[in-house]
Structures are given as C-alpha cells and as structure tokens.
N, C-alpha and C. Protein backbone atom coordinates (compact mmCIF):
# COMPACT_ATOMS: atom_id res chain seq x y z
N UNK A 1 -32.65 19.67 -72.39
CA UNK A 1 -32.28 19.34 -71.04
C UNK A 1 -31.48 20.44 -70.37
N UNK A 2 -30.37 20.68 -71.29
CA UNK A 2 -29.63 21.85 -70.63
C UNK A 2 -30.58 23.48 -70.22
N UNK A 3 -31.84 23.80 -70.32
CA UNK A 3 -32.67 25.04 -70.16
C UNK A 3 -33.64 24.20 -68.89
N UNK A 4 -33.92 23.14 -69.07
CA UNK A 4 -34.37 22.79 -67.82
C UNK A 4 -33.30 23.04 -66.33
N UNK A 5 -32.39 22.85 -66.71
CA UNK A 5 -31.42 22.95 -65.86
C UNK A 5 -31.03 24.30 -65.19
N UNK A 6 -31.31 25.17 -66.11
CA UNK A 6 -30.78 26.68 -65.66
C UNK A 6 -32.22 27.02 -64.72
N UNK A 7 -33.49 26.22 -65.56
CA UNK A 7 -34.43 26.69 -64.44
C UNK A 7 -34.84 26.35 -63.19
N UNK A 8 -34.26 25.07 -62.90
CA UNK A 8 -34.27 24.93 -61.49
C UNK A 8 -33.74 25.14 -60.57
N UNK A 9 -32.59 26.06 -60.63
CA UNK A 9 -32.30 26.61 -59.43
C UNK A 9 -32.77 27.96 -59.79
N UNK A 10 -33.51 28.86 -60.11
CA UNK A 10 -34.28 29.88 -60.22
C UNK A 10 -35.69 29.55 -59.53
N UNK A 11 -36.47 28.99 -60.09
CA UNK A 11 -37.49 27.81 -59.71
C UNK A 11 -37.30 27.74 -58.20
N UNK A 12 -35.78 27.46 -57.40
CA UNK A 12 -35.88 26.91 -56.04
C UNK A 12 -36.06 28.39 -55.59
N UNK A 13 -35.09 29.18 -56.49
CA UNK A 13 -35.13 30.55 -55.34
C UNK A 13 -36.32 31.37 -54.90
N UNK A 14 -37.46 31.08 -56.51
CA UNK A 14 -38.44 31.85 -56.45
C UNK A 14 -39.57 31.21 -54.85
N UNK A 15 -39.23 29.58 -55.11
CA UNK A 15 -40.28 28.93 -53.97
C UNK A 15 -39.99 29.38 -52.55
N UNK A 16 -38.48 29.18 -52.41
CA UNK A 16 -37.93 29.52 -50.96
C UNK A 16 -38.50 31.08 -50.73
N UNK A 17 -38.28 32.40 -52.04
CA UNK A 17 -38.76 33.71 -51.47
C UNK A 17 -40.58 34.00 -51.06
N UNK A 18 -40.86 32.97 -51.60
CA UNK A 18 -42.51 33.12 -52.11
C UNK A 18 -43.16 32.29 -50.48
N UNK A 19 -42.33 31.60 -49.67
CA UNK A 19 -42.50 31.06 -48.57
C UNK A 19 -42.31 32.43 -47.48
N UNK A 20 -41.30 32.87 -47.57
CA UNK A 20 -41.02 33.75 -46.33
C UNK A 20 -41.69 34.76 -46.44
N UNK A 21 -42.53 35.27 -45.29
CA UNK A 21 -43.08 36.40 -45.13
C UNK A 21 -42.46 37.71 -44.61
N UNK A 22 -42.26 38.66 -45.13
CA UNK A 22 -41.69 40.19 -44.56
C UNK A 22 -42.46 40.87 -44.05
N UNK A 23 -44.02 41.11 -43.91
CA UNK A 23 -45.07 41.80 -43.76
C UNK A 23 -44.56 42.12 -42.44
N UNK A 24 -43.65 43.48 -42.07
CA UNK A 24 -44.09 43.86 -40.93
C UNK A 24 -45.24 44.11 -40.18
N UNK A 25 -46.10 44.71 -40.83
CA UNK A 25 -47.64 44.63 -40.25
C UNK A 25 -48.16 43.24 -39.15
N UNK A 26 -47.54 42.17 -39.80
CA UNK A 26 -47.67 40.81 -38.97
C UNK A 26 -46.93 40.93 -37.55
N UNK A 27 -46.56 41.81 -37.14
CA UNK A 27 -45.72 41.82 -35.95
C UNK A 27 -45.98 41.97 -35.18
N UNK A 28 -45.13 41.45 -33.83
CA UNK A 28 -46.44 41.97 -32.37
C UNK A 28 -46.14 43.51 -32.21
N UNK A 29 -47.09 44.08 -32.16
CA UNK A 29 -47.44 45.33 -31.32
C UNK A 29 -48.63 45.68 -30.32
N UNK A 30 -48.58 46.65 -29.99
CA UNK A 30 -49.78 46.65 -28.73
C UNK A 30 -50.46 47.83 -28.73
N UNK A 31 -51.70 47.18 -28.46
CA UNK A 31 -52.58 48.60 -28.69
C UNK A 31 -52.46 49.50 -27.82
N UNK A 32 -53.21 50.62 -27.71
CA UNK A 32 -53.28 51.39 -26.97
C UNK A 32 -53.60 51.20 -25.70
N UNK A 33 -52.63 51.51 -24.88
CA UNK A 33 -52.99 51.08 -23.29
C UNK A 33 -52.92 50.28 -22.86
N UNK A 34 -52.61 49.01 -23.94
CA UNK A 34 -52.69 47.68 -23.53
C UNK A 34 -51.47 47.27 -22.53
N UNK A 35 -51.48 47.11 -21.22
CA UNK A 35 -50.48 46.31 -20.68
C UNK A 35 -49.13 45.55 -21.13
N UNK A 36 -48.55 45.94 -20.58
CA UNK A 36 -46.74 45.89 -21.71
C UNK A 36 -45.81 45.02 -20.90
N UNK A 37 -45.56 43.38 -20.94
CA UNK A 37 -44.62 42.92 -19.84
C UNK A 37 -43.23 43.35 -20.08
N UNK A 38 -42.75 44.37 -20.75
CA UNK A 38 -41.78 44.52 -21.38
C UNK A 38 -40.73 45.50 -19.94
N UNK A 39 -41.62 46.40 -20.05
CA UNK A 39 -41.11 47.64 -18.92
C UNK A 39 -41.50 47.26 -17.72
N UNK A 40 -41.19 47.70 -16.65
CA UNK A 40 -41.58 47.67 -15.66
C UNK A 40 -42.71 47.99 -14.93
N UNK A 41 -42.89 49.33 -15.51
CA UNK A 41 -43.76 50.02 -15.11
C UNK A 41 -45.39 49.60 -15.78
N UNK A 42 -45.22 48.87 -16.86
CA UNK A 42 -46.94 48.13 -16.90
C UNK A 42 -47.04 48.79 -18.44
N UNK A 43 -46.31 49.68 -18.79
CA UNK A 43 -47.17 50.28 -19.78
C UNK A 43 -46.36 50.58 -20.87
N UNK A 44 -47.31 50.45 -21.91
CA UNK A 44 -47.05 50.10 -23.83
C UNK A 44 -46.85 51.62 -24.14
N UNK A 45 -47.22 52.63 -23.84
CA UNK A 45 -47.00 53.92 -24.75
C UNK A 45 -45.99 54.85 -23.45
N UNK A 46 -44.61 55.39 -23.92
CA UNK A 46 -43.84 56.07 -22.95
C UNK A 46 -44.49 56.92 -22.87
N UNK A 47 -43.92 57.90 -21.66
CA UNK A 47 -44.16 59.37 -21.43
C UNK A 47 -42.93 59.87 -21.90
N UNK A 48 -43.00 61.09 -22.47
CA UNK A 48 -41.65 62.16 -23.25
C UNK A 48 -40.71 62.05 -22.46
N UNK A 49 -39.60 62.32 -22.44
CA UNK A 49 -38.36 62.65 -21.99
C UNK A 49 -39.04 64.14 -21.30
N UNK A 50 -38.13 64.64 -19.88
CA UNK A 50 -38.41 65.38 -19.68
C UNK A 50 -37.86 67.03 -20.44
N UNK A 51 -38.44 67.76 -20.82
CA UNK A 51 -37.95 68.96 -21.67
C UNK A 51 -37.54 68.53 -23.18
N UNK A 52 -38.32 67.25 -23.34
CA UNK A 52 -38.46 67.16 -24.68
C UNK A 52 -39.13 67.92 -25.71
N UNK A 53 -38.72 68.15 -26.88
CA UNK A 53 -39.39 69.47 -27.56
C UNK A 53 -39.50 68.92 -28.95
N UNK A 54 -40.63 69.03 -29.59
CA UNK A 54 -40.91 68.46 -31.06
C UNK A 54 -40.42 68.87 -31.55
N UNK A 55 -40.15 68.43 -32.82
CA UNK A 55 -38.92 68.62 -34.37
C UNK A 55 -40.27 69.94 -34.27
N UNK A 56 -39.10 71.04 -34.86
CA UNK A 56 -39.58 71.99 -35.56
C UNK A 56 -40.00 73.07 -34.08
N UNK A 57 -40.20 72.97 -33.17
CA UNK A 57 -41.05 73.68 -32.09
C UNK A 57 -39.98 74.38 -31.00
N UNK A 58 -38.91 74.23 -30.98
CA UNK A 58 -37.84 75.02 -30.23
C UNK A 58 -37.98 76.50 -30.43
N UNK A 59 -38.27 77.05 -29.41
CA UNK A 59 -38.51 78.14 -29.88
C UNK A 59 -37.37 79.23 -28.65
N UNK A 60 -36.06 79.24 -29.45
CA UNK A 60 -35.33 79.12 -28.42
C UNK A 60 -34.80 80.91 -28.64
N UNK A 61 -35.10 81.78 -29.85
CA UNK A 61 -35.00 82.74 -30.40
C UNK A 61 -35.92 83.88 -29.53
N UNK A 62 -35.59 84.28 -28.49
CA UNK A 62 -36.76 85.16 -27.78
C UNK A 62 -37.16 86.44 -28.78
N UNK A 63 -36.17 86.82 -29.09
CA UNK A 63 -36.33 87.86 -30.27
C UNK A 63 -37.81 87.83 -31.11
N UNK A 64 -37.80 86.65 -31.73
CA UNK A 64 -38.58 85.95 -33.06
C UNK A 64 -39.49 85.64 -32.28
N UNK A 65 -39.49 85.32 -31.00
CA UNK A 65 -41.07 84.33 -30.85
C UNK A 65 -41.78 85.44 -29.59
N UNK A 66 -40.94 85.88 -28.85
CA UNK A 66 -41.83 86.86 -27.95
C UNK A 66 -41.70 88.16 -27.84
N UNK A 67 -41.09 88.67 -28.97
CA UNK A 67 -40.58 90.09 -28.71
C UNK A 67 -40.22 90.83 -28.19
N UNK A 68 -39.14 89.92 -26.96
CA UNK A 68 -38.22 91.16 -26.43
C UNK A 68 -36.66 90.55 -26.21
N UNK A 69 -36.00 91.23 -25.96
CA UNK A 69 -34.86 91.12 -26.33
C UNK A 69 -34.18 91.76 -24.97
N UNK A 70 -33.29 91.14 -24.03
CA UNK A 70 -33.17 90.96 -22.80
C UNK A 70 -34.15 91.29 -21.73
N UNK A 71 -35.32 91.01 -21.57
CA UNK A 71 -36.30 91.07 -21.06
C UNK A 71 -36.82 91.85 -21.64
N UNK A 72 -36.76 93.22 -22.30
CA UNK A 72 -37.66 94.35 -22.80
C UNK A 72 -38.34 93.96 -24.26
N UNK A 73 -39.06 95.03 -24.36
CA UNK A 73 -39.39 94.97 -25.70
C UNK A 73 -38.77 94.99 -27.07
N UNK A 74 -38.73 94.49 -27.60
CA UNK A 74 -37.65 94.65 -28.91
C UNK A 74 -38.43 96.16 -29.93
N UNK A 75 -36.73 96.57 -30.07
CA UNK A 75 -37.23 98.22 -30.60
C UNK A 75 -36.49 97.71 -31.96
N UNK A 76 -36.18 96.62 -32.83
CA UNK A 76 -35.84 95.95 -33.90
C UNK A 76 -36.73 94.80 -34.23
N UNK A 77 -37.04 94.93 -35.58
CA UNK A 77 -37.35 93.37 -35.95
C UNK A 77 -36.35 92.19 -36.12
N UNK A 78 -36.57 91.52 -35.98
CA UNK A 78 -35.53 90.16 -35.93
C UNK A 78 -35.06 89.63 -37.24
N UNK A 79 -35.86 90.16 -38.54
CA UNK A 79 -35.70 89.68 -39.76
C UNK A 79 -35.54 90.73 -40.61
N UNK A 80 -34.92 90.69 -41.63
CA UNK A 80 -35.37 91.95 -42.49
C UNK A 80 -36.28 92.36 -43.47
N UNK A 81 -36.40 93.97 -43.22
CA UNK A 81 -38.23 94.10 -43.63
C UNK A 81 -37.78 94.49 -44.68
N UNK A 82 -38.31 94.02 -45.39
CA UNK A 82 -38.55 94.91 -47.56
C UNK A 82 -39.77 95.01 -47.69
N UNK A 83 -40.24 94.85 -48.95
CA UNK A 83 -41.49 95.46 -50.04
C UNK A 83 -42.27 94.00 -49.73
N UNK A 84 -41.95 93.29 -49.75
CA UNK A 84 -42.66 91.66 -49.61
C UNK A 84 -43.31 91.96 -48.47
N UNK A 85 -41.98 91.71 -47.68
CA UNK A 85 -42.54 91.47 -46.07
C UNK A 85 -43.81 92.23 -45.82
N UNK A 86 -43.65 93.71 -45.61
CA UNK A 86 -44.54 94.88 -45.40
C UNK A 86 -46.00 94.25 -46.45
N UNK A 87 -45.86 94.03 -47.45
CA UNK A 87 -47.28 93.88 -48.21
C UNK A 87 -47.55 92.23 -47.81
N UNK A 88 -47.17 91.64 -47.62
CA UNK A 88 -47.28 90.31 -46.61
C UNK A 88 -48.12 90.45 -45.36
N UNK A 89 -47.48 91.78 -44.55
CA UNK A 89 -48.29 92.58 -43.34
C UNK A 89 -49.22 92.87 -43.81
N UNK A 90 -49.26 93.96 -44.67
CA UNK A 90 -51.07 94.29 -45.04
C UNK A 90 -51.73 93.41 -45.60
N UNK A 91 -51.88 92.34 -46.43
CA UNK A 91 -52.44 91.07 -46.71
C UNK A 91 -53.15 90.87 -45.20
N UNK A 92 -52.24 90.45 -44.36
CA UNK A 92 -52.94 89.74 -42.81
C UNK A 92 -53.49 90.77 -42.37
N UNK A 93 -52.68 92.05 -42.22
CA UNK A 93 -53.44 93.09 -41.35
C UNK A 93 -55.00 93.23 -41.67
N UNK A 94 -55.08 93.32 -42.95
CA UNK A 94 -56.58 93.57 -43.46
C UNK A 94 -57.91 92.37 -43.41
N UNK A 95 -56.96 91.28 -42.94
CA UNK A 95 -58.02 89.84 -43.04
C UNK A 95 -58.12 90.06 -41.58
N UNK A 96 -57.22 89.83 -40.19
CA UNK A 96 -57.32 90.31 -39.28
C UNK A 96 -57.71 91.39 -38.26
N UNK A 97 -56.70 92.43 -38.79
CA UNK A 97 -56.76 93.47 -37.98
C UNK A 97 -57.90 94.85 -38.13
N UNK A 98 -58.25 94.72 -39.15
CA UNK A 98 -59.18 96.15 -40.36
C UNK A 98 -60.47 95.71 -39.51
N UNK A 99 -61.37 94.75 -38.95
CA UNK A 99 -62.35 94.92 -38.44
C UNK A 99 -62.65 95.65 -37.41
N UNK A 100 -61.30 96.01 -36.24
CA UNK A 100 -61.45 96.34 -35.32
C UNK A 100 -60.96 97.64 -35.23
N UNK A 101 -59.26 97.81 -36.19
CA UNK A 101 -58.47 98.77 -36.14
C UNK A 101 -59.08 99.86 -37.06
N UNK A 102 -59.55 99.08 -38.37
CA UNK A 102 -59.65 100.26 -39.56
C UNK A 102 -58.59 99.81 -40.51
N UNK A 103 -58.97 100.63 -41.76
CA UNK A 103 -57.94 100.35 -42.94
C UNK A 103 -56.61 101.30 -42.58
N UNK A 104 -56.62 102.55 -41.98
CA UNK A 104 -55.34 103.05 -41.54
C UNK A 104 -54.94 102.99 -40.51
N UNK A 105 -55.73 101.96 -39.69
CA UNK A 105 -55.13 102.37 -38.23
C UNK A 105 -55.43 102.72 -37.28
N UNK A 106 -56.98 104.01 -37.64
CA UNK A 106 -57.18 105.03 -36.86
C UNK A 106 -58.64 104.48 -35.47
N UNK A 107 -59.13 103.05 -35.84
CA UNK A 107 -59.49 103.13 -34.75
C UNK A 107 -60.86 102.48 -35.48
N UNK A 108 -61.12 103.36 -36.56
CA UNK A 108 -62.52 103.35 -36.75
C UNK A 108 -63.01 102.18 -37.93
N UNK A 109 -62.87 100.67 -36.98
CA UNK A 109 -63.31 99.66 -38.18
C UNK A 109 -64.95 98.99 -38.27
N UNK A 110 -64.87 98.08 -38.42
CA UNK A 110 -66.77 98.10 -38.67
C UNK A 110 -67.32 97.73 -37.10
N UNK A 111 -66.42 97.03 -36.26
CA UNK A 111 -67.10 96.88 -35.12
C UNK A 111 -67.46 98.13 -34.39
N UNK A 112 -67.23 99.24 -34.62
CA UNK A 112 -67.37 100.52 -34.15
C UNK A 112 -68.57 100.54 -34.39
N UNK A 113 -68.87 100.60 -36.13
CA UNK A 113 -70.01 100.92 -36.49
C UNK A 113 -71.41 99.90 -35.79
N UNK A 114 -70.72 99.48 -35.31
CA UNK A 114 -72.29 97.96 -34.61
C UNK A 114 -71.90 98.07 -33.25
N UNK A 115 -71.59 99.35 -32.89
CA UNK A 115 -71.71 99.76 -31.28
C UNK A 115 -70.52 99.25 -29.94
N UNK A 116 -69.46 98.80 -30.45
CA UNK A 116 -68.67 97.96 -29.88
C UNK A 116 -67.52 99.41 -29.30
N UNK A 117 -66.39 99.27 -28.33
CA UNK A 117 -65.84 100.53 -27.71
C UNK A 117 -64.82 100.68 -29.11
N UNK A 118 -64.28 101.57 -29.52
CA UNK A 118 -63.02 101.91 -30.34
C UNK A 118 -61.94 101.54 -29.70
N UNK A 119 -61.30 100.93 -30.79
CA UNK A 119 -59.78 100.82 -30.19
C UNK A 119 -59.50 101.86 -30.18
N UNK A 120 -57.71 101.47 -29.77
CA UNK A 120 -57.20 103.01 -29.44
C UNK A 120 -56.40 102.98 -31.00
N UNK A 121 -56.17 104.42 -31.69
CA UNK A 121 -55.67 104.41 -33.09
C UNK A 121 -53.83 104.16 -32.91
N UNK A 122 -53.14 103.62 -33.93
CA UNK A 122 -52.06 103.88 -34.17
C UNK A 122 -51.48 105.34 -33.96
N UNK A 123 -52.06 106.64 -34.29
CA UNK A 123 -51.37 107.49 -34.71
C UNK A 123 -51.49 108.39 -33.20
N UNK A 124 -51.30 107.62 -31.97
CA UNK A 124 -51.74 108.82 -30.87
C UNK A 124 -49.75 108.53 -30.60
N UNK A 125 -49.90 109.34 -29.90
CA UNK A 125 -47.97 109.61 -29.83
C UNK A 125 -47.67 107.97 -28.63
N UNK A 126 -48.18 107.69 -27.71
CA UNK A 126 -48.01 106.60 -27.63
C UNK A 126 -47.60 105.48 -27.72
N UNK A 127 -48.53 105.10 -28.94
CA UNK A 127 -48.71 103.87 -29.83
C UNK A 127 -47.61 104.42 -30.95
N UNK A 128 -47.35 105.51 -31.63
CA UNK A 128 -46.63 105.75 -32.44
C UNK A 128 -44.56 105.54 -31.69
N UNK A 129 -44.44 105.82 -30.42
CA UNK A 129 -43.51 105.84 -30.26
C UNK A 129 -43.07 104.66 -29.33
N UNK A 130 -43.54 103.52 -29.06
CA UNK A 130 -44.14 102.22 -28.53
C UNK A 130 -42.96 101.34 -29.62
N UNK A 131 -42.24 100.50 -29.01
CA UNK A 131 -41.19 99.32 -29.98
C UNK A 131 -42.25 98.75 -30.71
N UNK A 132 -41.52 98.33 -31.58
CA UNK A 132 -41.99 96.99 -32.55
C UNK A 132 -42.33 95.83 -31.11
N UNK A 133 -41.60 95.36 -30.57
CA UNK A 133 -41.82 94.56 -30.05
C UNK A 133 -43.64 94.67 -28.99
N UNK A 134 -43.90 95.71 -28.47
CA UNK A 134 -45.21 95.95 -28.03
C UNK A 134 -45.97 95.26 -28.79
N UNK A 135 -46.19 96.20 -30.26
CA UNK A 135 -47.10 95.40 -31.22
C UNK A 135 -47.10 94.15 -31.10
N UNK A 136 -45.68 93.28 -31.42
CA UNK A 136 -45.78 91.76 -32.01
C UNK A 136 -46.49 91.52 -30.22
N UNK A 137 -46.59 91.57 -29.02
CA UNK A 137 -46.63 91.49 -27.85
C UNK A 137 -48.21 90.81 -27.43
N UNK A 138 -48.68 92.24 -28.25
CA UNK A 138 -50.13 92.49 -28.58
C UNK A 138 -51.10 91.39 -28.92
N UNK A 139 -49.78 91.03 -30.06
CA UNK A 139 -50.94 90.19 -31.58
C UNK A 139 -50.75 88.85 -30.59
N UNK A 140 -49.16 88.60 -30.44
CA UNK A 140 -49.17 87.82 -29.78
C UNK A 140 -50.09 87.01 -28.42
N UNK A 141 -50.26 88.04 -27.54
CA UNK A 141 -51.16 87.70 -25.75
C UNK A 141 -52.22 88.42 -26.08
N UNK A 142 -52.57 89.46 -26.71
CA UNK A 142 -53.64 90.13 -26.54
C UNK A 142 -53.40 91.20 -25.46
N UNK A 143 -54.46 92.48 -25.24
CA UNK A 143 -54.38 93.28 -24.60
C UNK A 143 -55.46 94.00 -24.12
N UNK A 144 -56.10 94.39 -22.86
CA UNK A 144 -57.62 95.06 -23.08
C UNK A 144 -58.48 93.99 -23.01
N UNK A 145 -59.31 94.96 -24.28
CA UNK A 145 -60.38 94.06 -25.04
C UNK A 145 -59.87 93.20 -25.94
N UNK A 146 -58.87 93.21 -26.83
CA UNK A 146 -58.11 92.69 -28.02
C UNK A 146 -57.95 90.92 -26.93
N UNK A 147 -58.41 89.77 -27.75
CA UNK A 147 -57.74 88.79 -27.59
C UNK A 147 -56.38 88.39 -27.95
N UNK A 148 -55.33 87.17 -27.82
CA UNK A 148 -54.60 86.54 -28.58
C UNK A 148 -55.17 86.23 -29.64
N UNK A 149 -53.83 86.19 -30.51
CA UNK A 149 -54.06 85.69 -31.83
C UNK A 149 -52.85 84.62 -32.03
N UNK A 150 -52.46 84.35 -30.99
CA UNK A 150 -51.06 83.44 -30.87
C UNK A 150 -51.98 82.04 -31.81
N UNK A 151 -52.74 81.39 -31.52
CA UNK A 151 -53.32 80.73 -32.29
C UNK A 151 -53.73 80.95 -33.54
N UNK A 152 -53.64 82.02 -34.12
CA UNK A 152 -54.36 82.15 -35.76
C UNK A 152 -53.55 82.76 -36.39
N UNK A 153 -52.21 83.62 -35.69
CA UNK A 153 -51.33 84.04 -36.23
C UNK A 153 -50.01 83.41 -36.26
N UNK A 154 -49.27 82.91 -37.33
CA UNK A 154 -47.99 82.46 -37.08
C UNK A 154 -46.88 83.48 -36.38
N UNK A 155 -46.17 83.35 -35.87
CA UNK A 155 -45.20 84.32 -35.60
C UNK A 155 -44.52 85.36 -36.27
N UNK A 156 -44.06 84.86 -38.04
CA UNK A 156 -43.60 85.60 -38.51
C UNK A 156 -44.72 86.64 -39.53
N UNK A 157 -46.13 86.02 -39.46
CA UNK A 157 -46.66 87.36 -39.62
C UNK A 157 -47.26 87.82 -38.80
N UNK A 158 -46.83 87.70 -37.53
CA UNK A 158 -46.99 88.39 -36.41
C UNK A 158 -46.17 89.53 -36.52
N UNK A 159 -44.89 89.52 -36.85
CA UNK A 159 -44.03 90.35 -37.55
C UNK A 159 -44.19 91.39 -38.66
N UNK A 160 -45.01 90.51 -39.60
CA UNK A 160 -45.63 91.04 -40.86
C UNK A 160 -46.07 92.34 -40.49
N UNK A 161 -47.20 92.18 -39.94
CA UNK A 161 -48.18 93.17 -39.39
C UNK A 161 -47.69 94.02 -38.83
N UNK A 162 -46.66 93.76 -37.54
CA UNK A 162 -46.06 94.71 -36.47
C UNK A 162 -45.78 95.78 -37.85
N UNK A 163 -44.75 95.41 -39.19
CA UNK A 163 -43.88 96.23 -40.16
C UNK A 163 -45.38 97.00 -40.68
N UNK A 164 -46.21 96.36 -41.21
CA UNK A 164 -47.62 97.24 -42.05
C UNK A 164 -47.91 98.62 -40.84
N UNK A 165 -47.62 98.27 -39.53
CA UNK A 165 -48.62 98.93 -39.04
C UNK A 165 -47.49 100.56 -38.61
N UNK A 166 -46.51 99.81 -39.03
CA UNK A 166 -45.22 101.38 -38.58
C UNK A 166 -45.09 101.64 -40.17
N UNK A 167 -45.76 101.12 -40.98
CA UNK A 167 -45.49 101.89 -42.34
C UNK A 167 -46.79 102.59 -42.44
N UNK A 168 -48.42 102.38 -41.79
CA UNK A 168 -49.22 102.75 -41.79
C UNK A 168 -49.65 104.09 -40.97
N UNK A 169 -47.98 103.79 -39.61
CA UNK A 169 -47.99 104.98 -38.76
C UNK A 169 -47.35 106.16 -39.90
N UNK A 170 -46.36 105.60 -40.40
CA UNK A 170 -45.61 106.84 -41.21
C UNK A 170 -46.24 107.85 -42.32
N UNK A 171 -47.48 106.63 -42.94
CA UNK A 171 -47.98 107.35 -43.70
C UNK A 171 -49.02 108.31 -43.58
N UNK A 172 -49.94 107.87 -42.16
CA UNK A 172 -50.63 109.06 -41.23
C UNK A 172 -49.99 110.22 -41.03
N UNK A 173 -48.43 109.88 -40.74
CA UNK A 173 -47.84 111.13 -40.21
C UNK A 173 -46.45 112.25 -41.26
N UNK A 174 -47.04 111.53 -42.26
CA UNK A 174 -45.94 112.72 -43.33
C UNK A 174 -45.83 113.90 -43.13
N UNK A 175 -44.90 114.88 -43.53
CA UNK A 175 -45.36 116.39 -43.12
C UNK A 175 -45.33 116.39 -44.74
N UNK A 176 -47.02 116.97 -45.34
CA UNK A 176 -46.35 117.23 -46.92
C UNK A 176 -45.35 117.96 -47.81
N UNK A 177 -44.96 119.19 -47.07
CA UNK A 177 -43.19 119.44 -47.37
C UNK A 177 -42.86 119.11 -47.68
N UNK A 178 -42.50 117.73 -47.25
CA UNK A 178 -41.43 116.74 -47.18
C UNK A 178 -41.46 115.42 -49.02
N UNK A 179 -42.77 115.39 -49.22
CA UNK A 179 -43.28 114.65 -50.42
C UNK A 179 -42.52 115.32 -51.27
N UNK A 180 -42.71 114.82 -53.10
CA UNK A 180 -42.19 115.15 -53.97
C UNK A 180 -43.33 115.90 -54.66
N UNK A 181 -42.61 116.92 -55.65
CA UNK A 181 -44.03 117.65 -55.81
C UNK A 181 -44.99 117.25 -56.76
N UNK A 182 -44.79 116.15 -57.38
CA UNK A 182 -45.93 115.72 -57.87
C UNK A 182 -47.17 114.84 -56.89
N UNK A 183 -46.39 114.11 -55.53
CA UNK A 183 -47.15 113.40 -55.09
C UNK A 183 -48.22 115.04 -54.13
N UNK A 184 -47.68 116.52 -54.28
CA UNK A 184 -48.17 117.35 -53.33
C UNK A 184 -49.28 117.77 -54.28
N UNK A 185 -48.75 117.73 -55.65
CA UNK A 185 -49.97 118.03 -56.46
C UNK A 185 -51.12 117.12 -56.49
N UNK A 186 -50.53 115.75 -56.46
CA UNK A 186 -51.91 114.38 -56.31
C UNK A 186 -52.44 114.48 -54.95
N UNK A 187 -51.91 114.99 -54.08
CA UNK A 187 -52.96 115.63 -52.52
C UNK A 187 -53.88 116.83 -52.95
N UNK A 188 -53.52 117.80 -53.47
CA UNK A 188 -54.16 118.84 -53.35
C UNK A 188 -55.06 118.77 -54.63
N UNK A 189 -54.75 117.63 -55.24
CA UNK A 189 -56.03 117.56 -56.26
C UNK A 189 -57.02 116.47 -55.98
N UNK A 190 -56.93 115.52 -54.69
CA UNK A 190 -57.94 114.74 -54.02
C UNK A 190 -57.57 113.08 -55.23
N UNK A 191 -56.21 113.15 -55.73
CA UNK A 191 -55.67 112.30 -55.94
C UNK A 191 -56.57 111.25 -57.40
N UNK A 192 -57.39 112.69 -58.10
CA UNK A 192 -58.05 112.34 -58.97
C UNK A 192 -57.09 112.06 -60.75
C-alpha cells in the first residue's frame, strides 16, 4: 500500500503534464501578406527601420571596404601584409585575374590570345606608381573594359590581390645588382 501511495502523486503530475500542450508551432501567426488587425497600417510583415543595417554588413571602415582614406585613394593597406596574405593574393589572382592580366602582370593572358584588346600591364610607370587603393578600386567597380568583381570578390581578398600584384610589380622590376649572388647565378643560368 505504502508504494502505491508514492505513485500517485507522480501518476497525477505525469497526467496534468501529458494534458498541456507547449507546441509553439500551434500558435497564431500569419502568413505572408496576410492582413494583420494588429497594426494599423493593415499589414503582417514590417518594413526595416530606417538606416537599418544587417548583423555583420556595417561597413563603416572606408579604408577596408572602398579604398580610400579621406576621400583619396589609400596609398596603405588597412591590414597587415605577410607571406599568407600575399600567397592568399596569388591563389585569387590566378583563379581571377591571370585570364585577362597574365601570370606576371604583363598584359598578355589567354583572352589576348582569342583576339580580345590587352589590358594595360602592371609594370608601365603608371600602374606601378598608382596607390594600393586604385587597385582594390578596380577589383572593386571595375574600370574600362574590366567589370566589377564586388560580387565574386570578398573585400579582403580584394586586398589579397591589390598585395600579389605590388609584389608581382617588384619582381618585374628588380635591378639584378641588387639580388644575392647566387640568385644572379640562377638568372644567368636560365634558372636550370
């Protein structure tokens, strides 16, 4: 008798929880568009706050997102460049940029070869003495013939690239003097 006893008030609690339903899903909501007596204005789905801006999408860093830095062009990158970053750049540069630009830069990539106009190369004094910020500018809006890539490129390897393509200028433009003399001997022996 006494174990019957302990189970009926367990017994009640389980019936009383096993009655009530929690299923939020069961709740009123309203479909899409559906007429809303709630607001005034008639309608079930708000419009944004004005200058509302999605988690994550502030893009309040002009530096980082449009490349310039009190209105001009930024003659700095915004992040710092190492060995990653730069081979991060050539990774994209070469999935991107190598069809049109070339593997160094110079202009001459395969759309050349199938009759299309040449870009203009990295290494003309120009383009060589042109901010960082131009480049990211570039990838960014496009220029010319060159479309945007604001859509296929994230920003920060928008960056990437800008760094590949001033390490790609430097290496066009070494004076060999300046090398160590084994790397003058791996030139003048066609690096065999």
């Amino acid at each position: 008798m006494k174990m019957s006893k302990a189970i009926l008030p367990a017994l009640a609690v389980l019936l009383i929880a096993a009655g009530c339903r929690q299923d939020m899903h069961d709740g009123p909501y309203y479909e899409r568009f559906e007429k809303s007596t709630f607001f005034e204005d008639g309608r079930s789905s708000r419009p944004p706050v004005e200058g509302a801006v999605a988690r994550g999408e502030l893009r309040a860093d002009d530096h980082f997102y449009t490349g310039h830095v009190n209105g001009e062009q930024a003659t700095t990158f915004p992040m710092t460049v190492d060995r990653d970053f730069v081979m991060r750049g050539r990774e994209r540069y070469e999935i991107y940029c190598t069809p049109c630009h070339g593997e160094v830069g110079d202009g001459a990539g395969a759309i050349v070869a199938r009759g299309f106009q040449r870009p203009p190369s990295y290494h003309q004094d120009r383009l060589r003495n042109a901010p960082v910020g131009h480049f990211y500018d570039v990838i960014t809006n496009g220029k010319g013939r060159m479309y945007s890539f604001n859509d296929r490129i994230q920003p920060k390897d928008r960056w990437a690239i800008t760094a590949y393509i001033r390490a790609l200028q430097l290496s066009q433009a070494v004076d060999a003097d300046t090398l160590p003399a084994e790397m003058r001997s791996e030139l003048s022996s066609g690096g065999d």
